[in-house]
N, C-alpha and C. Protein backbone atom coordinates (compact mmCIF):
# COMPACT_ATOMS: atom_id res chain seq x y z
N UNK A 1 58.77 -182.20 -4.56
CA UNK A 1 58.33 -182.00 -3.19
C UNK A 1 58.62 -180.56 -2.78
N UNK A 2 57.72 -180.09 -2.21
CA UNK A 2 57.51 -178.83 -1.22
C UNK A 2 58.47 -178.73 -0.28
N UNK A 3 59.59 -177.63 -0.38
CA UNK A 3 60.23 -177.58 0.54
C UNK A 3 59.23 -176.54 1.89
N UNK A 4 60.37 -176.17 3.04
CA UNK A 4 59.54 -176.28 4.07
C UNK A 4 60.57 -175.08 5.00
N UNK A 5 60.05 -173.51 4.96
CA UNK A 5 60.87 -172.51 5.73
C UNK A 5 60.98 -173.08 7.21
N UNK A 6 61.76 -171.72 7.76
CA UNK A 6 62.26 -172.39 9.57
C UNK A 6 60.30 -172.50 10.02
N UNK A 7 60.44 -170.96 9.41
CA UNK A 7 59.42 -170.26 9.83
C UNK A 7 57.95 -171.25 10.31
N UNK A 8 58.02 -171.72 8.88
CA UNK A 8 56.58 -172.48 8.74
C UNK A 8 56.27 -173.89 9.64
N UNK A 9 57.94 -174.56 10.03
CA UNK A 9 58.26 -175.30 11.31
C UNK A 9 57.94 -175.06 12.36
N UNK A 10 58.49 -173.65 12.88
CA UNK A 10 57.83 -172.96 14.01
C UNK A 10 56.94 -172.64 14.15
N UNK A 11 55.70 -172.44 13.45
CA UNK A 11 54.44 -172.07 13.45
C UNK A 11 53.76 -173.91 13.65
N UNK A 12 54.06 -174.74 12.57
CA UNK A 12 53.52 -175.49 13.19
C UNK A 12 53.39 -176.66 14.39
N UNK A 13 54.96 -176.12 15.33
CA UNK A 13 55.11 -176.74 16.34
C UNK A 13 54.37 -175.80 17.57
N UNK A 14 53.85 -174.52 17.07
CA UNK A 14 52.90 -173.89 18.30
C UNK A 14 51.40 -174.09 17.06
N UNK A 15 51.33 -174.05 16.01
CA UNK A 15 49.77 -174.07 16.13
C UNK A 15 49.28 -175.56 15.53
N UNK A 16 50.34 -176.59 15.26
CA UNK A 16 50.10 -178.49 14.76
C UNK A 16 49.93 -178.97 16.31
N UNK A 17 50.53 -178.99 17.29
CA UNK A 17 50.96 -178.92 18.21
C UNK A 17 52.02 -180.33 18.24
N UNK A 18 52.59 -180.18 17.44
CA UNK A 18 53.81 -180.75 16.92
C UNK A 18 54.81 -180.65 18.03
N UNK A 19 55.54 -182.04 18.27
CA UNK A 19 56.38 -182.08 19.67
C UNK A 19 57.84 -181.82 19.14
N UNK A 20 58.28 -181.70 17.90
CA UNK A 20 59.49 -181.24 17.64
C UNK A 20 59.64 -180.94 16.18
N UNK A 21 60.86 -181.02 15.27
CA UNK A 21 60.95 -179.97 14.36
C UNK A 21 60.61 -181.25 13.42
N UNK A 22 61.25 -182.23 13.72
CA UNK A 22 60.89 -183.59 12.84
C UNK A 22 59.51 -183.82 12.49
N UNK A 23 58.61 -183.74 13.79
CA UNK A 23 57.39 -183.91 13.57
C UNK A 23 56.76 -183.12 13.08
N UNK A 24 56.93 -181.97 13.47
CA UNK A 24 56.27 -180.27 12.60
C UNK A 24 56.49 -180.99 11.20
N UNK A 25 57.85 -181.18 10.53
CA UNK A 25 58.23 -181.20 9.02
C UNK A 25 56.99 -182.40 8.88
N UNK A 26 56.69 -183.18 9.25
CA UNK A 26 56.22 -184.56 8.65
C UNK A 26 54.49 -184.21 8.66
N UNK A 27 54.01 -183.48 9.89
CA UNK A 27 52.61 -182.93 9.88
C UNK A 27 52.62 -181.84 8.61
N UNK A 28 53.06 -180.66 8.56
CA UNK A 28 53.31 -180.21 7.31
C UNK A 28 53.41 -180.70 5.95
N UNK A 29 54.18 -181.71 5.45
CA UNK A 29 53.93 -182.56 4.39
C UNK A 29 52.74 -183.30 4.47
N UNK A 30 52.17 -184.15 5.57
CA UNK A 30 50.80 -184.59 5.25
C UNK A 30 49.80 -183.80 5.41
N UNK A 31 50.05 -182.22 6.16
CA UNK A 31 48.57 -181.96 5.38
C UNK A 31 48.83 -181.28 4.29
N UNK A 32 49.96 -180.92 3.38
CA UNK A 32 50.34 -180.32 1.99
C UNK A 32 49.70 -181.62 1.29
N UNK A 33 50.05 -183.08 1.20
CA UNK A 33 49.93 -183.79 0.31
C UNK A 33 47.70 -184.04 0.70
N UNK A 34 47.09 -183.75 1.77
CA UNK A 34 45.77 -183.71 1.58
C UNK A 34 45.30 -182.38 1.21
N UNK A 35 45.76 -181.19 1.50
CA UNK A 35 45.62 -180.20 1.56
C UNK A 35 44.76 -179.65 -0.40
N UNK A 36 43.63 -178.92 -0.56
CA UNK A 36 42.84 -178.42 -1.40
C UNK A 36 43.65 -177.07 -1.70
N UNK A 37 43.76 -177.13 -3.37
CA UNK A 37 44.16 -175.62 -3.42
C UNK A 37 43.17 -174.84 -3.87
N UNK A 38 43.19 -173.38 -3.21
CA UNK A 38 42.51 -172.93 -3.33
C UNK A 38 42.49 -171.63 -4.16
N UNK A 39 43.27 -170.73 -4.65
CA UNK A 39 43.92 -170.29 -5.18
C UNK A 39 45.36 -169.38 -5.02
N UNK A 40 45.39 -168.25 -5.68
CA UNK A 40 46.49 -167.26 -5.59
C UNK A 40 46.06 -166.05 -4.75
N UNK A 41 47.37 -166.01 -3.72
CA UNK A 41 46.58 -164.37 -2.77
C UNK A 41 47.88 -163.22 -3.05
N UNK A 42 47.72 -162.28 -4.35
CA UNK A 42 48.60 -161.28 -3.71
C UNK A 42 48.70 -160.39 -2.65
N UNK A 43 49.54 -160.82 -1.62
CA UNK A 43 49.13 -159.53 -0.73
C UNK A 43 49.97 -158.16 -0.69
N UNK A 44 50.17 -157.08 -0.51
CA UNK A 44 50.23 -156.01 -0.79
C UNK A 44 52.03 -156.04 -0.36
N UNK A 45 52.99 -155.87 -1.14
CA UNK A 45 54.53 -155.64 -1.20
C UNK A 45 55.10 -156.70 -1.33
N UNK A 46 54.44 -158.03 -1.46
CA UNK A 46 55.00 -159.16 -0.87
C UNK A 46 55.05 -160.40 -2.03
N UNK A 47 55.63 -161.34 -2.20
CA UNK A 47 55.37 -162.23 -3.43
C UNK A 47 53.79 -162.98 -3.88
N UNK A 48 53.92 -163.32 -4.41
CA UNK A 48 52.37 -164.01 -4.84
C UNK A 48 52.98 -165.56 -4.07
N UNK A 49 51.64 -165.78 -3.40
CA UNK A 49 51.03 -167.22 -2.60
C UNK A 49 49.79 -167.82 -3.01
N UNK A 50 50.40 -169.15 -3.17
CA UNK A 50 49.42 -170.10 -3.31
C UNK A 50 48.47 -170.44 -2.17
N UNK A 51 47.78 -170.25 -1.91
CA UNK A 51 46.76 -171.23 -0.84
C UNK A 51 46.41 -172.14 -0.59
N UNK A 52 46.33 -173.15 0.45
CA UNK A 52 46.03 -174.53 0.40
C UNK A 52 45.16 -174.55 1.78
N UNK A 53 44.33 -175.54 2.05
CA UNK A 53 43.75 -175.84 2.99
C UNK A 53 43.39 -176.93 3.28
N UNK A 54 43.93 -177.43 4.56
CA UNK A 54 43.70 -179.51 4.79
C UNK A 54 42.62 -179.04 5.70
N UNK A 55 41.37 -180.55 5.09
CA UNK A 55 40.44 -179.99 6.02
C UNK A 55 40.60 -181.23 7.10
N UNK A 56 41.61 -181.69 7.55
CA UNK A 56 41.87 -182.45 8.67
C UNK A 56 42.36 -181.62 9.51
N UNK A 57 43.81 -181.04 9.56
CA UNK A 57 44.02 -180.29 11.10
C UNK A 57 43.31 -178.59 10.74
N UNK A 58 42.28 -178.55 9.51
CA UNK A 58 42.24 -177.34 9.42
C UNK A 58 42.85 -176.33 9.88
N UNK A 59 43.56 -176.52 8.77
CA UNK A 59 44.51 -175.24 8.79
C UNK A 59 44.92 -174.74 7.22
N UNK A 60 45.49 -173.66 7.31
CA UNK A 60 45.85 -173.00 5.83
C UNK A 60 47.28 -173.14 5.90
N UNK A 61 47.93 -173.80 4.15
CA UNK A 61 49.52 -173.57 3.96
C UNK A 61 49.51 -172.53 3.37
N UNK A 62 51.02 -171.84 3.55
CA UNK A 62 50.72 -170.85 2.69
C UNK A 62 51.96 -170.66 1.40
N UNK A 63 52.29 -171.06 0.23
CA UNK A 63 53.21 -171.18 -0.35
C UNK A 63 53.56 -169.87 -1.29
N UNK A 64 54.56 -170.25 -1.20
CA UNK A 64 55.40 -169.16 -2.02
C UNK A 64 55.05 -169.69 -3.60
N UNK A 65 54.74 -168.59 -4.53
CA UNK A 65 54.18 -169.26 -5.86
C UNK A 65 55.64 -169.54 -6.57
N UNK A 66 56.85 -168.81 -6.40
CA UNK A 66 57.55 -168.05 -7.20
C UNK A 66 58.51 -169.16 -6.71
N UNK A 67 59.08 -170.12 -5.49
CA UNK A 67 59.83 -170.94 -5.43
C UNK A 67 59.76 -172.06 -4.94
N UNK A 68 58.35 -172.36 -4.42
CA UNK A 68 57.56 -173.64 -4.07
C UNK A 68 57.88 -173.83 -2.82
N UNK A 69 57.70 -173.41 -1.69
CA UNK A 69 58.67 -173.67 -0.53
C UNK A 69 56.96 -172.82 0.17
N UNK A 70 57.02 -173.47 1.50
CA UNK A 70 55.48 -173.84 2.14
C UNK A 70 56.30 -172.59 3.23
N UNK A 71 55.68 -171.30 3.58
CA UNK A 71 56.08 -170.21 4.00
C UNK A 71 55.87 -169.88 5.85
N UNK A 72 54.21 -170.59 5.83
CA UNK A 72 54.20 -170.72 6.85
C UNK A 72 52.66 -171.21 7.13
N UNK A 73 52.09 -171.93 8.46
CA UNK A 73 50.93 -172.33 8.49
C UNK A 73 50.20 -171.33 9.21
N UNK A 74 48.83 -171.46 9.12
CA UNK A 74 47.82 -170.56 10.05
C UNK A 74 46.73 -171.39 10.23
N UNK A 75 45.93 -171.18 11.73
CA UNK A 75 45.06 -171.49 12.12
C UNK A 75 43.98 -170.09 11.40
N UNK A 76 42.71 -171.01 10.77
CA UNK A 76 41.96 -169.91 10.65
C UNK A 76 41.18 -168.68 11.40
N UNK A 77 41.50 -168.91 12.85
CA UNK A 77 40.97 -168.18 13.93
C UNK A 77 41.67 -167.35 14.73
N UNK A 78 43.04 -167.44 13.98
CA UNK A 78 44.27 -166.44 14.42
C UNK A 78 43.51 -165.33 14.16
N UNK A 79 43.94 -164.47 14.66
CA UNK A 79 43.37 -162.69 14.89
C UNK A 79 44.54 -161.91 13.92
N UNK A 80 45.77 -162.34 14.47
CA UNK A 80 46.99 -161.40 13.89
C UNK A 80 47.15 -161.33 12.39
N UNK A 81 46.24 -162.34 11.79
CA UNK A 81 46.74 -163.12 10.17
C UNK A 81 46.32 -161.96 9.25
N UNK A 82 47.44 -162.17 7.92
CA UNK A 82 46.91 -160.39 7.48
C UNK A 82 45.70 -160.67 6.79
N UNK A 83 44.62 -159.97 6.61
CA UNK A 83 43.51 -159.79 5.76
C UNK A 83 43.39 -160.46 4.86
N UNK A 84 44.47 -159.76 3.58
CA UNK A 84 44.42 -160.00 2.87
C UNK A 84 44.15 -161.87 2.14
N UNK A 85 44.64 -162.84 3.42
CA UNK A 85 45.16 -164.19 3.58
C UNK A 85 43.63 -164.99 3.22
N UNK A 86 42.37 -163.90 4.47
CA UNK A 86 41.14 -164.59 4.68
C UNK A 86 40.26 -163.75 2.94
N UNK A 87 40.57 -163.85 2.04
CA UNK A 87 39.96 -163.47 1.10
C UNK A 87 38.34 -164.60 1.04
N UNK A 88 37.93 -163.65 0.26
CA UNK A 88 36.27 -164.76 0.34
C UNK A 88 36.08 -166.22 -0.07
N UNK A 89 37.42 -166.28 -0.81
CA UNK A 89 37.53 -167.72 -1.45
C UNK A 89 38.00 -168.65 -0.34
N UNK A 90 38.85 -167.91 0.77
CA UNK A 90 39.21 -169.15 1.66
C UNK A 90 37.94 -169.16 2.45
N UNK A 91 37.52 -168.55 3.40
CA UNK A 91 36.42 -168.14 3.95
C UNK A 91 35.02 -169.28 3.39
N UNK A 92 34.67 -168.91 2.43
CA UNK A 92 34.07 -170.16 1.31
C UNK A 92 34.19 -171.04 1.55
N UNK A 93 35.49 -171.29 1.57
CA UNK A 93 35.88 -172.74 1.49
C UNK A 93 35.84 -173.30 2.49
N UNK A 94 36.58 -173.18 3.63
CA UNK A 94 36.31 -173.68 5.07
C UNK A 94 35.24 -173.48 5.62
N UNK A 95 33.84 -172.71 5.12
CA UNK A 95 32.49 -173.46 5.59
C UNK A 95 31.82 -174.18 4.88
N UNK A 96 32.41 -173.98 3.20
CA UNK A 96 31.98 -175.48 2.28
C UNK A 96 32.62 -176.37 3.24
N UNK A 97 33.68 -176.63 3.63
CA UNK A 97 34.23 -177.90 4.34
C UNK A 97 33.05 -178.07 5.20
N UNK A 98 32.91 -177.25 6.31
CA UNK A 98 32.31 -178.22 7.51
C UNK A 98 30.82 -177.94 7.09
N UNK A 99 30.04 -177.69 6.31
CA UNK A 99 29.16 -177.79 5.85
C UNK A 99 28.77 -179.10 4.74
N UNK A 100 30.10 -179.71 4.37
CA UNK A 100 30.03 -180.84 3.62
C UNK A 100 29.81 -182.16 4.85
N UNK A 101 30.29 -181.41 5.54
CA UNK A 101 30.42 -183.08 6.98
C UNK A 101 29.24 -182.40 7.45
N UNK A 102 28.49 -181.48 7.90
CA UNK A 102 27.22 -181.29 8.62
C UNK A 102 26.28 -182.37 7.43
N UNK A 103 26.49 -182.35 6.09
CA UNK A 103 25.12 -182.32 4.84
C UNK A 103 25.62 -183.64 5.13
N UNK A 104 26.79 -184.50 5.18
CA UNK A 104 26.77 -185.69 5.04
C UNK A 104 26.20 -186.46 6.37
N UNK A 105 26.32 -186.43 7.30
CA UNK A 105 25.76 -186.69 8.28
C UNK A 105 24.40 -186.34 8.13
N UNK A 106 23.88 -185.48 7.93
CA UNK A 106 21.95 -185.35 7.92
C UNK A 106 22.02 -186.13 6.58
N UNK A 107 22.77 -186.36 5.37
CA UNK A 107 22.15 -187.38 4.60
C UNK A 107 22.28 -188.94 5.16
N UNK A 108 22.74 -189.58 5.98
CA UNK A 108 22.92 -190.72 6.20
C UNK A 108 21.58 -190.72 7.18
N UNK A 109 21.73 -189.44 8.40
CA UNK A 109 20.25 -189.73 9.04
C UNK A 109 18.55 -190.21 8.00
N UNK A 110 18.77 -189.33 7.10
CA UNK A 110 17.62 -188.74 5.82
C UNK A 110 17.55 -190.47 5.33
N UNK A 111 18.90 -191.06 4.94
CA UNK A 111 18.86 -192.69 4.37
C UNK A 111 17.84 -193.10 4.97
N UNK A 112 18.56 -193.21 6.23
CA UNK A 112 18.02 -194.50 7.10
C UNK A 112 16.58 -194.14 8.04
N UNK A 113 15.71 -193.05 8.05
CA UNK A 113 14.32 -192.74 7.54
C UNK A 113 13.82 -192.59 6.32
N UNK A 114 14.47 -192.97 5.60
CA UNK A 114 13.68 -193.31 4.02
C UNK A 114 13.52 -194.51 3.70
N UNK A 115 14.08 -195.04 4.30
CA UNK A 115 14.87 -196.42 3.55
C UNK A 115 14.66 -197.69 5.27
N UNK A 116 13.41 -197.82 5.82
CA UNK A 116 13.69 -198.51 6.50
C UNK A 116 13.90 -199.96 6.57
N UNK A 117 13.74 -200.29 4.95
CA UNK A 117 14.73 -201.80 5.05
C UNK A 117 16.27 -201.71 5.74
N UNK A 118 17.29 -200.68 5.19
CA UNK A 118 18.11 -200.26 5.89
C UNK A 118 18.26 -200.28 7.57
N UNK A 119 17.22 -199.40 7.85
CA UNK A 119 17.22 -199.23 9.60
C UNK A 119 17.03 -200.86 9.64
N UNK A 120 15.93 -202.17 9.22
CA UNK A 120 15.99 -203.08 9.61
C UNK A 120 16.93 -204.02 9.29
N UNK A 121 17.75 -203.82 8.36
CA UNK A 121 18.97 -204.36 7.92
C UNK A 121 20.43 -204.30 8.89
N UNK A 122 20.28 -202.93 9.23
CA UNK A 122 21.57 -202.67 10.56
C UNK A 122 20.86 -203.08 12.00
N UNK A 123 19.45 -203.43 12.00
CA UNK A 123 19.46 -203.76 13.69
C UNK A 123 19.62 -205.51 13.35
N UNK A 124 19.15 -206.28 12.40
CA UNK A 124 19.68 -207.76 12.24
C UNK A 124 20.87 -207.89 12.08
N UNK A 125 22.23 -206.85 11.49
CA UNK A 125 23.34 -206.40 11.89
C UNK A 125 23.75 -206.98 13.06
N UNK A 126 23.41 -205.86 14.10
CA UNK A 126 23.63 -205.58 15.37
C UNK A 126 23.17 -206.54 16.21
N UNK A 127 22.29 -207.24 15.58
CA UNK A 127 21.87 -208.59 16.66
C UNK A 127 22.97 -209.79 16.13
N UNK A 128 23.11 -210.30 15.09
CA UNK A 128 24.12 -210.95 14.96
C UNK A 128 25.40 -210.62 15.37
N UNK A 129 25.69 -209.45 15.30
CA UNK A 129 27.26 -208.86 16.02
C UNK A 129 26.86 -209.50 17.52
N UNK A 130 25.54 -208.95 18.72
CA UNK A 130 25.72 -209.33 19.62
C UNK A 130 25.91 -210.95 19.85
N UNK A 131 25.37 -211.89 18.82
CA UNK A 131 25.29 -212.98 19.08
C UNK A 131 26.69 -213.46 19.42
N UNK A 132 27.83 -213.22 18.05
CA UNK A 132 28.93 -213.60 18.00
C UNK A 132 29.75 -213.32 18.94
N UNK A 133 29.31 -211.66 19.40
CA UNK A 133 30.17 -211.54 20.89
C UNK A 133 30.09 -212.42 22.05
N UNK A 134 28.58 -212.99 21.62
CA UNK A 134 28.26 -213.40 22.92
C UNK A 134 29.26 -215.32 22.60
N UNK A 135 29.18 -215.60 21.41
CA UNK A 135 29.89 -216.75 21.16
C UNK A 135 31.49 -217.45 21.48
N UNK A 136 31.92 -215.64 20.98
CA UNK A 136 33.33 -215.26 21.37
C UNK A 136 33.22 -215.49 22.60
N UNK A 137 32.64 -214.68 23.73
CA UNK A 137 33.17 -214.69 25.40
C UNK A 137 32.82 -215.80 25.63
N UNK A 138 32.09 -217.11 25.33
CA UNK A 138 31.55 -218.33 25.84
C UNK A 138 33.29 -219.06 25.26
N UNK A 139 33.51 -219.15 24.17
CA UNK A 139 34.98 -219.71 23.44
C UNK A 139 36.00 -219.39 24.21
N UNK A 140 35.89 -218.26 24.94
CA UNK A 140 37.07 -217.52 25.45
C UNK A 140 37.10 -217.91 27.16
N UNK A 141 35.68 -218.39 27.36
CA UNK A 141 35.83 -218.86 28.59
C UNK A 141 35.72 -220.23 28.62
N UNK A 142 35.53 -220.94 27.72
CA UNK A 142 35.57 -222.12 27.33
C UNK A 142 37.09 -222.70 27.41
N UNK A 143 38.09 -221.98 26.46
CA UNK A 143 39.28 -221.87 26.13
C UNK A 143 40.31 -221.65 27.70
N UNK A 144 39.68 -221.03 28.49
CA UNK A 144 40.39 -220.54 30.06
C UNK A 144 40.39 -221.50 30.98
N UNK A 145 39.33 -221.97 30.69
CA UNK A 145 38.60 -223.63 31.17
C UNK A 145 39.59 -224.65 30.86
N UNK A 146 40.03 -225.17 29.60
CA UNK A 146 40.50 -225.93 29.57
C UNK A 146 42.20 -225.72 29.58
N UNK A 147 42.24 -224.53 29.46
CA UNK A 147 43.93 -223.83 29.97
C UNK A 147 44.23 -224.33 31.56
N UNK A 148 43.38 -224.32 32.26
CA UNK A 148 43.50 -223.99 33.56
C UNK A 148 43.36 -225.90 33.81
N UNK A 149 42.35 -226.58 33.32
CA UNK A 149 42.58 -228.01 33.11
C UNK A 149 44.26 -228.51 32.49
N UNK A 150 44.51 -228.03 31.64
CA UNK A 150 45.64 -228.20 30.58
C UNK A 150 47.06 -228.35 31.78
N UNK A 151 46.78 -226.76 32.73
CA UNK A 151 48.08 -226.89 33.81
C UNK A 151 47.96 -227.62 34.88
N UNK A 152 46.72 -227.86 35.44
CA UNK A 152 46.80 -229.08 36.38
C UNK A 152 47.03 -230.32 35.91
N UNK A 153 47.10 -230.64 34.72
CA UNK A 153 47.07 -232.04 34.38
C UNK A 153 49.23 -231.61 33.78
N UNK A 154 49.13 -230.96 33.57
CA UNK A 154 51.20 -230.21 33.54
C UNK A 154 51.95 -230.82 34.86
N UNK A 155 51.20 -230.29 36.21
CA UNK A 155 51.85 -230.10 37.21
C UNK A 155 51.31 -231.62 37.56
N UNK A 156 50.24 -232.29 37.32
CA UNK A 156 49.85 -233.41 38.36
C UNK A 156 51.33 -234.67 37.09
N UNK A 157 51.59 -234.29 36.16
CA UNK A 157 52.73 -234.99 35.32
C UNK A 157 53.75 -234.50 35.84
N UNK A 158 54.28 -233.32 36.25
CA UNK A 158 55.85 -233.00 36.93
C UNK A 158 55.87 -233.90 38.09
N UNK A 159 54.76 -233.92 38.95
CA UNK A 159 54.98 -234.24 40.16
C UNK A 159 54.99 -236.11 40.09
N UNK A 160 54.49 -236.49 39.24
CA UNK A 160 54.59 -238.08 38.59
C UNK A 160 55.94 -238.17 38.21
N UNK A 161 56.64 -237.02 38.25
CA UNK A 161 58.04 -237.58 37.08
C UNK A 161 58.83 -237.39 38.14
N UNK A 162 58.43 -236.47 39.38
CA UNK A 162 59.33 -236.01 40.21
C UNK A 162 59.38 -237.84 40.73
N UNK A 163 58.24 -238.29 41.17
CA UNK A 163 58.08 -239.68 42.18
C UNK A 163 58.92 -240.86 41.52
N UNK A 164 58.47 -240.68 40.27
CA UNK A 164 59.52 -241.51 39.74
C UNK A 164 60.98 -241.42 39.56
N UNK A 165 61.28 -240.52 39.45
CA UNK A 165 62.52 -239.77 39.81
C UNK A 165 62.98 -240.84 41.05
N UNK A 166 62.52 -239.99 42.04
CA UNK A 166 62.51 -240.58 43.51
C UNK A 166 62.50 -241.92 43.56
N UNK A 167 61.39 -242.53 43.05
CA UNK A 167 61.88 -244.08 43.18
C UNK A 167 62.63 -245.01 42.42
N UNK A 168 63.19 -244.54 41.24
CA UNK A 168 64.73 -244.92 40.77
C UNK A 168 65.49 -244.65 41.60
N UNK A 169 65.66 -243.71 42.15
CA UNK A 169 66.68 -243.34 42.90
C UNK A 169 67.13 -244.50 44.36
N UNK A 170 65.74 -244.54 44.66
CA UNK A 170 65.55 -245.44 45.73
C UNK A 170 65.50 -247.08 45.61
N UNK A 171 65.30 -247.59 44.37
CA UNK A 171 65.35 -248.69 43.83
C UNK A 171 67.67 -248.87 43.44
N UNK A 172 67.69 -247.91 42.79
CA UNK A 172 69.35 -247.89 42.80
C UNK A 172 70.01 -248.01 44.26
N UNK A 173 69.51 -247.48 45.40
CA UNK A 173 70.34 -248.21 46.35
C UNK A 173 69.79 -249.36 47.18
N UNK A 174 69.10 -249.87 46.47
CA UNK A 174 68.09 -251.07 46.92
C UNK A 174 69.16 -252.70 46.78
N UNK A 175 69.04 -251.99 44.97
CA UNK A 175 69.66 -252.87 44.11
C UNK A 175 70.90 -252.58 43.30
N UNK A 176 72.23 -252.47 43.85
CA UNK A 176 72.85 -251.74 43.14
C UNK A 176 73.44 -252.58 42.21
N UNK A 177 73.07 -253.97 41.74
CA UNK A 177 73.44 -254.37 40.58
C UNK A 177 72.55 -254.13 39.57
N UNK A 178 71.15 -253.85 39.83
CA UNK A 178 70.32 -253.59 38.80
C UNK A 178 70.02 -251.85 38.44
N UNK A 179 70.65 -251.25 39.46
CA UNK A 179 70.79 -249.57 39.55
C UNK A 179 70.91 -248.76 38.20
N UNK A 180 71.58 -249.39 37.70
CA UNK A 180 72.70 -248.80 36.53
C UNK A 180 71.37 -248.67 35.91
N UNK A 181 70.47 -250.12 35.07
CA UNK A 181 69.53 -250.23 34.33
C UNK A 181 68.44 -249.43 34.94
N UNK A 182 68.24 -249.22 35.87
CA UNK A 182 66.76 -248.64 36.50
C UNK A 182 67.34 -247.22 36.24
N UNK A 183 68.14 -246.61 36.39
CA UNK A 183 68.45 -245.34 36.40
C UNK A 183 68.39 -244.68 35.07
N UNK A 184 69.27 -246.19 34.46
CA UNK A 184 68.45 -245.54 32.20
C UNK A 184 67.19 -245.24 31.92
N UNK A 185 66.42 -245.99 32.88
CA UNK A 185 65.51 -245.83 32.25
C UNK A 185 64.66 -244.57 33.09
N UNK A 186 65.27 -244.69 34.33
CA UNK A 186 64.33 -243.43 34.33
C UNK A 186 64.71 -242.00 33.85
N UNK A 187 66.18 -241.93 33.42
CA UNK A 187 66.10 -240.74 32.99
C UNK A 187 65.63 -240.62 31.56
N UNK A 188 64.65 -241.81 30.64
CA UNK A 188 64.67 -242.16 29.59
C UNK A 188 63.26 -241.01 29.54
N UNK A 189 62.32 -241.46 30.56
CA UNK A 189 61.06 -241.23 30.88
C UNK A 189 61.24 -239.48 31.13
């Protein structure tokens, strides 16, 4: 595993927008472990770096070749970043990226006008999805229906148990030789 400078923490808690150092470290490792390499940049006095680029938070890592340790991140639209960093190969690469999601999207449009069994395949889709929704909210109000039956028939039984309650009670000083037995049994009930 890729270790991880202060530096490259602090960069990505102002440009990940990472809410602390924990989270910086953990955004940093996942876009190192998606991240494309791209190659080696010497830049002028300085060690040789590896290049990497995740094309999720697009952004560039930038590693140290010489001790494996992730140096620091950059947004590709930083101004300050040295030159040498945006060589033609990264440049390349991050409009191969969003040029791969533009081509994939116009090929799925391109499918589904070529191919209109497809287009008629996803609208019998979409009509069965509506059906089932519509099955679901009938079940679901169906289901509320008999919830709402379920507690009146709860409470119209408390209030049966309350009366009976009550009239053991009232039968025990009626009959207080038979009290004892009426009272078993209603607390039986």
């Amino acid at each position: 595993m890729c270790k991880i400078t202060r530096h490259a923490i602090e960069r990505a808690i102002e440009r990940m927008n990472a809410n602390s150092e924990k989270d910086a470290r953990g955004r940093i490792l996942s876009a190192f472990r998606r991240a494309k390499y791209i190659g080696n940049v010497e830049m002028a006095g300085r060690r040789p770096t590896r290049i990497f680029v995740d094309p999720l938070y697009k952004i560039i890592l930038v590693v140290d070749a010489n001790v494996d340790r992730i140096i620091t991140v950059i947004k590709p639209n930083f101004s300050y970043v040295a030159p040498e960093l945006f060589d033609d190969v990264v440049r390349m690469h991050l409009q191969r990226l969003e040029e791969v999601e533009r081509t994939r999207a116009v090929k799925l449009d391109v499918i589904a006008c070529e191919h209109p069994l497809i287009e008629s395949e996803l609208s019998v889709l979409d009509e069965k999805i509506l059906r089932t929704q519509a099955r679901l909210n009938a079940l679901l109000a169906r289901k509320a229906a008999l919830e709402t039956i379920l507690n009146e028939d709860l409470a119209e039984i408390a209030e049966l148990n309350r009366r009976q309650q009550l009239l053991v009670k009232s039968l025990a000083k009626v009959l207080p030789e038979r009290g004892n037995i009426l009272a078993s049994v209603g607390n039986v009930s």
